[in-house]
PDB file of N, CA and C in Angstrom:
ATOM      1  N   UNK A   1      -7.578   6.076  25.696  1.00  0.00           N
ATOM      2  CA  UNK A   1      -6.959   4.762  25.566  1.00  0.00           C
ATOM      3  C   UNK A   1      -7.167   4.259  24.133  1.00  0.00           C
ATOM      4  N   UNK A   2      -6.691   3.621  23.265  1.00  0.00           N
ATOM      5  CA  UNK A   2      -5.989   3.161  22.094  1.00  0.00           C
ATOM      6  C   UNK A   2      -6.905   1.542  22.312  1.00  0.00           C
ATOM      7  N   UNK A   3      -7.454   1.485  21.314  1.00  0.00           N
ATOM      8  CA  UNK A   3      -8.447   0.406  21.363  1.00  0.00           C
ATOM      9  C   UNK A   3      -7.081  -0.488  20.781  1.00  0.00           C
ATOM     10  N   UNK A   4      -7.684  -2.227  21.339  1.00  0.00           N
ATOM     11  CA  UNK A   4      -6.465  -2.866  20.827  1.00  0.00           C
ATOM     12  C   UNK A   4      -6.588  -3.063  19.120  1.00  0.00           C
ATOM     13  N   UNK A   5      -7.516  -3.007  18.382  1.00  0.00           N
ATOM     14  CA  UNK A   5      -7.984  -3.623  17.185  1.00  0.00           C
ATOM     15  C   UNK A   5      -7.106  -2.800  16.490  1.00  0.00           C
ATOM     16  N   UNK A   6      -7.267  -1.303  16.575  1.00  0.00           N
ATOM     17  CA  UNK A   6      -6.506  -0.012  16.331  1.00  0.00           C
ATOM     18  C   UNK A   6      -4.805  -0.418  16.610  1.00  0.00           C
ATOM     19  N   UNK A   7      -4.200  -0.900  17.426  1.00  0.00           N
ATOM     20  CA  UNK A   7      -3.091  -0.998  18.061  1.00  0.00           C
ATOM     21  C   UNK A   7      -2.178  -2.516  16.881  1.00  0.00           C
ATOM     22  N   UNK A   8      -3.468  -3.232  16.399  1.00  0.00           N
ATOM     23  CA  UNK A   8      -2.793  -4.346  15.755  1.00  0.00           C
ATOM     24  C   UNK A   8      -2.696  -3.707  14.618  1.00  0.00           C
ATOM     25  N   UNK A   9      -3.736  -2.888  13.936  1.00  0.00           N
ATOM     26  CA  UNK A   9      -3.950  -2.223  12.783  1.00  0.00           C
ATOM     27  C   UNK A   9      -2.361  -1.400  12.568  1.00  0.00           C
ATOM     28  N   UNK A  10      -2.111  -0.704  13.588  1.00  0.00           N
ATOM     29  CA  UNK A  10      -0.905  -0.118  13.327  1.00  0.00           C
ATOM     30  C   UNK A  10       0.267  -0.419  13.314  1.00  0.00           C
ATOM     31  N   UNK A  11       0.327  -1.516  14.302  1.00  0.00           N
ATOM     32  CA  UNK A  11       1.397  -2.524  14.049  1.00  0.00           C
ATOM     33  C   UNK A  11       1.776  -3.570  12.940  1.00  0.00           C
ATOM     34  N   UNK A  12       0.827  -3.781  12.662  1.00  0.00           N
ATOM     35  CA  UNK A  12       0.737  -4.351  11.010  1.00  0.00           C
ATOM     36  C   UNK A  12       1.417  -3.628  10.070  1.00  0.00           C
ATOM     37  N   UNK A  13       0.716  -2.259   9.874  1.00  0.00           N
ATOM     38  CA  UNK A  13       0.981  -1.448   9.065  1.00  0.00           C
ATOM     39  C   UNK A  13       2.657  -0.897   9.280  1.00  0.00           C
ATOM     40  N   UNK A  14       3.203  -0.861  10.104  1.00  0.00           N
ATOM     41  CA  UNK A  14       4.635  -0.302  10.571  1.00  0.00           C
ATOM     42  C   UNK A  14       5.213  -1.317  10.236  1.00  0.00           C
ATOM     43  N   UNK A  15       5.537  -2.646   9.901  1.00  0.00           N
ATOM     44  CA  UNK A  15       6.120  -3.651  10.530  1.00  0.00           C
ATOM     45  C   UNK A  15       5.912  -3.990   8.889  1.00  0.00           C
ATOM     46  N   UNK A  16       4.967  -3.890   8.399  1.00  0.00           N
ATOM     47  CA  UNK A  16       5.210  -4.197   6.106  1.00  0.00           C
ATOM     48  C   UNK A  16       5.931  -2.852   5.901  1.00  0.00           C
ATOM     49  N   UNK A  17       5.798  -1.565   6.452  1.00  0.00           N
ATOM     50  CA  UNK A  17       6.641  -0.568   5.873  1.00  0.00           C
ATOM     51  C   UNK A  17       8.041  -0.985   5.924  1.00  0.00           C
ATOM     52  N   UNK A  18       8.380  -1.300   7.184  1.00  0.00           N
ATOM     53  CA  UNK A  18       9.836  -1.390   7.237  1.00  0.00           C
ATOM     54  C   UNK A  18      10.266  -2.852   6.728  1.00  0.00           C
ATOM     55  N   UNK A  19       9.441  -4.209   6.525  1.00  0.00           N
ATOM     56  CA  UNK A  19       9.490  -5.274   6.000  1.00  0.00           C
ATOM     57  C   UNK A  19      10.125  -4.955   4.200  1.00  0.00           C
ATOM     58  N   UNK A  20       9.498  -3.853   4.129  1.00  0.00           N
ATOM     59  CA  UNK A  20       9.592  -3.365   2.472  1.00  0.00           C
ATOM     60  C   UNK A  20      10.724  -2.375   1.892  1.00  0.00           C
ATOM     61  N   UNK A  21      10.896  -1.229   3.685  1.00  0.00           N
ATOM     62  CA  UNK A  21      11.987  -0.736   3.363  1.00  0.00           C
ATOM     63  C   UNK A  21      13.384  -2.015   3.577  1.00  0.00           C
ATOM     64  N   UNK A  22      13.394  -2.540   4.212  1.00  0.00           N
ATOM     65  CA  UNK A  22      14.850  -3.762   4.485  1.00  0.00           C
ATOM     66  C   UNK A  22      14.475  -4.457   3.201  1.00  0.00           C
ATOM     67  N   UNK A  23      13.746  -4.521   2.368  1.00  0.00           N
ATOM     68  CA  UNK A  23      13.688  -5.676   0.967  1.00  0.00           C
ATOM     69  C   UNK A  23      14.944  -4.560  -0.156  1.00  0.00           C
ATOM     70  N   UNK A  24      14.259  -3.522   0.126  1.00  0.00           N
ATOM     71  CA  UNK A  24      14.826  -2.260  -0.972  1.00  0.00           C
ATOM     72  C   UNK A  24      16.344  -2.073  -0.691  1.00  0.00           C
ATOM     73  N   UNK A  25      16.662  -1.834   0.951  1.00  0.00           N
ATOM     74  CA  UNK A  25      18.160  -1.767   1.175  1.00  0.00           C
ATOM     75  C   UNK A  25      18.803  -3.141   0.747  1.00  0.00           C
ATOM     76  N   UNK A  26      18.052  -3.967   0.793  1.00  0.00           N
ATOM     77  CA  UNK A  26      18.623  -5.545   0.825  1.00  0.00           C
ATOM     78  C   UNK A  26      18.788  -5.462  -0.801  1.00  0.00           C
ATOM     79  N   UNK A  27      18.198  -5.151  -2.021  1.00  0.00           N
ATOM     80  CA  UNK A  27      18.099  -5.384  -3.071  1.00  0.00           C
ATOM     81  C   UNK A  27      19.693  -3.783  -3.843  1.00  0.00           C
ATOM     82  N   UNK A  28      19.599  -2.956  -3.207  1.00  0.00           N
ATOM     83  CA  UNK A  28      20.450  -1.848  -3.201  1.00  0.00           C
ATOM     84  C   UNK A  28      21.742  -2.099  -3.065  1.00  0.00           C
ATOM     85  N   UNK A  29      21.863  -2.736  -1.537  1.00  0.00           N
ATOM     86  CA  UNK A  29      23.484  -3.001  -0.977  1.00  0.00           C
ATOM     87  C   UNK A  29      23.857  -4.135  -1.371  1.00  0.00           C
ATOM     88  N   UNK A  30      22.942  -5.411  -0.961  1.00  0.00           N
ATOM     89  CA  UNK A  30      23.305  -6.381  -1.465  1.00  0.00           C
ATOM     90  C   UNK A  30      23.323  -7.124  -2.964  1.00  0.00           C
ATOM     91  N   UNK A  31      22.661  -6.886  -3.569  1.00  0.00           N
ATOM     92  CA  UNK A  31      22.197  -7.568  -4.786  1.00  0.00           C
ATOM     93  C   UNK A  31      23.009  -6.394  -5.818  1.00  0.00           C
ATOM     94  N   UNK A  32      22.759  -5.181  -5.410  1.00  0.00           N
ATOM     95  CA  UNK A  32      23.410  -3.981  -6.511  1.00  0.00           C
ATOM     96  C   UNK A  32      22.564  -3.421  -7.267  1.00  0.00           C
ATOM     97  N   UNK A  33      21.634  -3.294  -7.020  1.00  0.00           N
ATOM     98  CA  UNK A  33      20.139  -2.873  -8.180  1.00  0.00           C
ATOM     99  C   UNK A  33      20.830  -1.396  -8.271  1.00  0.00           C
ATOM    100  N   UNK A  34      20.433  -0.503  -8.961  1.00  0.00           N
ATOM    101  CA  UNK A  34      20.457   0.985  -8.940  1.00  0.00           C
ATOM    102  C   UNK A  34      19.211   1.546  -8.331  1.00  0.00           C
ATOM    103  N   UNK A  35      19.791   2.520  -6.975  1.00  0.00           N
ATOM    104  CA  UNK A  35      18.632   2.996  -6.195  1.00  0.00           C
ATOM    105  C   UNK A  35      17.900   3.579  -7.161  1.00  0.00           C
ATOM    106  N   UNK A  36      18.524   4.729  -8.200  1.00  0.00           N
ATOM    107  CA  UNK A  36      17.496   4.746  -8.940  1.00  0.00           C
ATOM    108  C   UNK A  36      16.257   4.513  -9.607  1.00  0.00           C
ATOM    109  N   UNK A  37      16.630   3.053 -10.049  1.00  0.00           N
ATOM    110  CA  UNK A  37      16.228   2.430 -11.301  1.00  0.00           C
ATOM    111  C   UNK A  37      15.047   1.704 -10.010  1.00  0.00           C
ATOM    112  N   UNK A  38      15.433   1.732  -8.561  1.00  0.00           N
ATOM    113  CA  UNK A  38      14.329   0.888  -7.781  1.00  0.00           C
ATOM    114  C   UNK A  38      13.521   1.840  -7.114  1.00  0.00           C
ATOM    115  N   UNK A  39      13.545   2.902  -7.510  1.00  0.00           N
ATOM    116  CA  UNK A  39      13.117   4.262  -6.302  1.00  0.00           C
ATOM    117  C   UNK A  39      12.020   4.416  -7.845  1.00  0.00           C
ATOM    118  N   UNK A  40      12.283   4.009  -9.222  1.00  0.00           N
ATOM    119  CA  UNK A  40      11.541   4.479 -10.395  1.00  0.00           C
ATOM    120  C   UNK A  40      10.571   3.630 -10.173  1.00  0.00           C
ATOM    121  N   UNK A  41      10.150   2.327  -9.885  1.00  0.00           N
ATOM    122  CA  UNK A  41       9.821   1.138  -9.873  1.00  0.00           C
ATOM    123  C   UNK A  41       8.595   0.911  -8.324  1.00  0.00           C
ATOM    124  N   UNK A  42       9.407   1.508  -7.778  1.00  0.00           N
ATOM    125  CA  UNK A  42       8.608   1.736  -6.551  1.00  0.00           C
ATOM    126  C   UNK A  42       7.762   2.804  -6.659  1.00  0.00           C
ATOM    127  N   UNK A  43       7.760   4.140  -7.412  1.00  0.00           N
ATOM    128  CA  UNK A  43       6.921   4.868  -7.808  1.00  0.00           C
ATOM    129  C   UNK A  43       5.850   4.668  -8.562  1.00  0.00           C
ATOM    130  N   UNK A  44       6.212   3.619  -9.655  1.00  0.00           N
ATOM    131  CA  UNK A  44       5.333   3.260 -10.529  1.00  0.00           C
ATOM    132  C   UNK A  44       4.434   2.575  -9.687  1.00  0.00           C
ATOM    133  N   UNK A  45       4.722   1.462  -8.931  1.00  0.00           N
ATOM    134  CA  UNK A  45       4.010   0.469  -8.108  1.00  0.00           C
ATOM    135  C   UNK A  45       2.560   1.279  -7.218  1.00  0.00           C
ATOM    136  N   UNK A  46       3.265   2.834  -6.723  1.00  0.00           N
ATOM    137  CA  UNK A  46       2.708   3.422  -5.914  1.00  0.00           C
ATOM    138  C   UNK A  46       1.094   3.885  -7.220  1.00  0.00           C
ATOM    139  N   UNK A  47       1.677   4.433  -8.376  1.00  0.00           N
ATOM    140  CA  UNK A  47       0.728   5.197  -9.370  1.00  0.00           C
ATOM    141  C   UNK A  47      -0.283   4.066  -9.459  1.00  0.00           C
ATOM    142  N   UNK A  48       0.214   3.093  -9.454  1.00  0.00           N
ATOM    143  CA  UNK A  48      -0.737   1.898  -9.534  1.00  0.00           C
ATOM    144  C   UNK A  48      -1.494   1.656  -8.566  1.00  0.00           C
ATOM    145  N   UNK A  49      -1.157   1.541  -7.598  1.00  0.00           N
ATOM    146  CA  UNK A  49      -2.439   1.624  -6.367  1.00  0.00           C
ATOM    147  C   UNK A  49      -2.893   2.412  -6.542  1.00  0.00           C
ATOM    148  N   UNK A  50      -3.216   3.932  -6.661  1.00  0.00           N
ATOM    149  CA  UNK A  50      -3.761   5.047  -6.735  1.00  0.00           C
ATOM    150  C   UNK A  50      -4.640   4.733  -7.988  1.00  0.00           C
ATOM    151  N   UNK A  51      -4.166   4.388  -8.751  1.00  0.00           N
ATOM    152  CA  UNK A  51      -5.134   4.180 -10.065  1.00  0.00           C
ATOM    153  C   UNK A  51      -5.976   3.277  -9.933  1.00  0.00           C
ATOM    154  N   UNK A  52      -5.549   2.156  -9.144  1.00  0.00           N
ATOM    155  CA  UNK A  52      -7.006   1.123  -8.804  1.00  0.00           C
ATOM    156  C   UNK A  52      -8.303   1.731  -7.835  1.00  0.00           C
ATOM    157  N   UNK A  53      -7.085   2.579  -6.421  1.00  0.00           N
ATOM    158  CA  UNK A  53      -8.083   3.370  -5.646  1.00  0.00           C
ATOM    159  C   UNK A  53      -9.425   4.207  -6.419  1.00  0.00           C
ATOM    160  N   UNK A  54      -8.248   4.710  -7.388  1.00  0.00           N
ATOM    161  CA  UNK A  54      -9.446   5.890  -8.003  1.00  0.00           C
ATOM    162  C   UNK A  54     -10.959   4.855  -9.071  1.00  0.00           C
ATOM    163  N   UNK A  55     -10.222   3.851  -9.463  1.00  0.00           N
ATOM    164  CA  UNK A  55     -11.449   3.428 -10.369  1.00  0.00           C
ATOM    165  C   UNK A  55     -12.492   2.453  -9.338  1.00  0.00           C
ATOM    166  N   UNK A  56     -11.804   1.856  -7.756  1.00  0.00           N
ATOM    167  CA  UNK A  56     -12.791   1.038  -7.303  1.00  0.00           C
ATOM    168  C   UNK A  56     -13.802   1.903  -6.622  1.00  0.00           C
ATOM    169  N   UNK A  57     -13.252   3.399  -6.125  1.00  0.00           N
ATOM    170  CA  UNK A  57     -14.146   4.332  -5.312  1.00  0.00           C
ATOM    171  C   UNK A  57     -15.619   4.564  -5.811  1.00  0.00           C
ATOM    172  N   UNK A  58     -15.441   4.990  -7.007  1.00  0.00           N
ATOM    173  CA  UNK A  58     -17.215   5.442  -7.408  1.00  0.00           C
ATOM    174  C   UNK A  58     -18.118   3.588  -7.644  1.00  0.00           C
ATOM    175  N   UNK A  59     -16.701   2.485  -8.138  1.00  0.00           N
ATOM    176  CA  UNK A  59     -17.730   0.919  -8.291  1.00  0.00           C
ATOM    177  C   UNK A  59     -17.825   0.644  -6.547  1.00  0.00           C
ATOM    178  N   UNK A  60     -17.647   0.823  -5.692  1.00  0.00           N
ATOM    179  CA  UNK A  60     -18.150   0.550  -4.540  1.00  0.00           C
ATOM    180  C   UNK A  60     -19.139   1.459  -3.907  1.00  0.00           C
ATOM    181  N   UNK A  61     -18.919   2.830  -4.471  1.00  0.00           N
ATOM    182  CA  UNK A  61     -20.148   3.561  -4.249  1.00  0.00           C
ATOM    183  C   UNK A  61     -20.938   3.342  -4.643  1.00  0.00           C
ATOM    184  N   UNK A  62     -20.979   2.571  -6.303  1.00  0.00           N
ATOM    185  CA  UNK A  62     -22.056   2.452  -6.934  1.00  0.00           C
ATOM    186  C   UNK A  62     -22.950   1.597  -6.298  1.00  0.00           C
ATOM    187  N   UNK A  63     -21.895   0.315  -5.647  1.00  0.00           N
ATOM    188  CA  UNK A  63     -22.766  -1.422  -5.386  1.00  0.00           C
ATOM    189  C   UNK A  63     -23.612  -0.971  -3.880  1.00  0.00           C
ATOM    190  N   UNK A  64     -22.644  -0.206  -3.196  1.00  0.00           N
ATOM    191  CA  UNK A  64     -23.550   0.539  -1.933  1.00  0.00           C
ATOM    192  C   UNK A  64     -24.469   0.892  -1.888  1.00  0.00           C
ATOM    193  N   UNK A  65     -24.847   1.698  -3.090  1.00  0.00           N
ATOM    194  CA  UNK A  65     -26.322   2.335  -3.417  1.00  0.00           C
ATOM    195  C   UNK A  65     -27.259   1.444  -4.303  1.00  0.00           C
ATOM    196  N   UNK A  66     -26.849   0.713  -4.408  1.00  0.00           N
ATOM    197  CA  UNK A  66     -27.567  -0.358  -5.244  1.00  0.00           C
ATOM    198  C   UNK A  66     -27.848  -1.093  -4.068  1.00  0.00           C
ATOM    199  N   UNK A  67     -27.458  -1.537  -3.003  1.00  0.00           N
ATOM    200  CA  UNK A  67     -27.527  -2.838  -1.519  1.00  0.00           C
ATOM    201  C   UNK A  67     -28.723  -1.731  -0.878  1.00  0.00           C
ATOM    202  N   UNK A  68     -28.801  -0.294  -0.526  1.00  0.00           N
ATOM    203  CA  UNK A  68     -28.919   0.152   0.213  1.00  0.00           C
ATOM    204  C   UNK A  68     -30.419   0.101  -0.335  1.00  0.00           C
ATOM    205  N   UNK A  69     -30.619   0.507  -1.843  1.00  0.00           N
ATOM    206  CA  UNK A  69     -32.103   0.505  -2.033  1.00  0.00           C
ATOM    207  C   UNK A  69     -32.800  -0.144  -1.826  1.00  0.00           C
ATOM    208  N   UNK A  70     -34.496   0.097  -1.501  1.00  0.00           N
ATOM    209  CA  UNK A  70     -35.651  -0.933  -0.967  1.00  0.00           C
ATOM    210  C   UNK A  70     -35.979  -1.764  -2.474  1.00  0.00           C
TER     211      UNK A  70
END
């Protein structure tokens, strides 16, 4: 059985994906952007999370091991 905490977690998460894909079709069909030029933009956005991921991983490891010591 599927704990509910898990069940909101995923519903959250499904529900900004497609919140984000309908912004992109909406900005494409309606507005006229070039899928291109928004598919480039949305990549960049992505390199950017990844680049924060990578620099907060070892500063939260660090503050962890710093809390954890006596």
């Amino acid at each position: 059985m599927l704990n509910r905490r898990y069940i909101k977690a995923l519903r959250t998460a499904t529900l900004g994906v497609l919140a984000t894909l309908a912004l992109i079709w909406g900005a494409v069909d309606i507005v006229g952007v070039s899928a291109e030029a928004l598919w480039d933009y949305v990549w960049l956005s992505i390199q950017g999370v990844l680049l924060l991921i990578v620099v907060a991983a070892p500063v939260a490891a660090l503050l962890r091991f710093i809390r954890r010591r006596p």
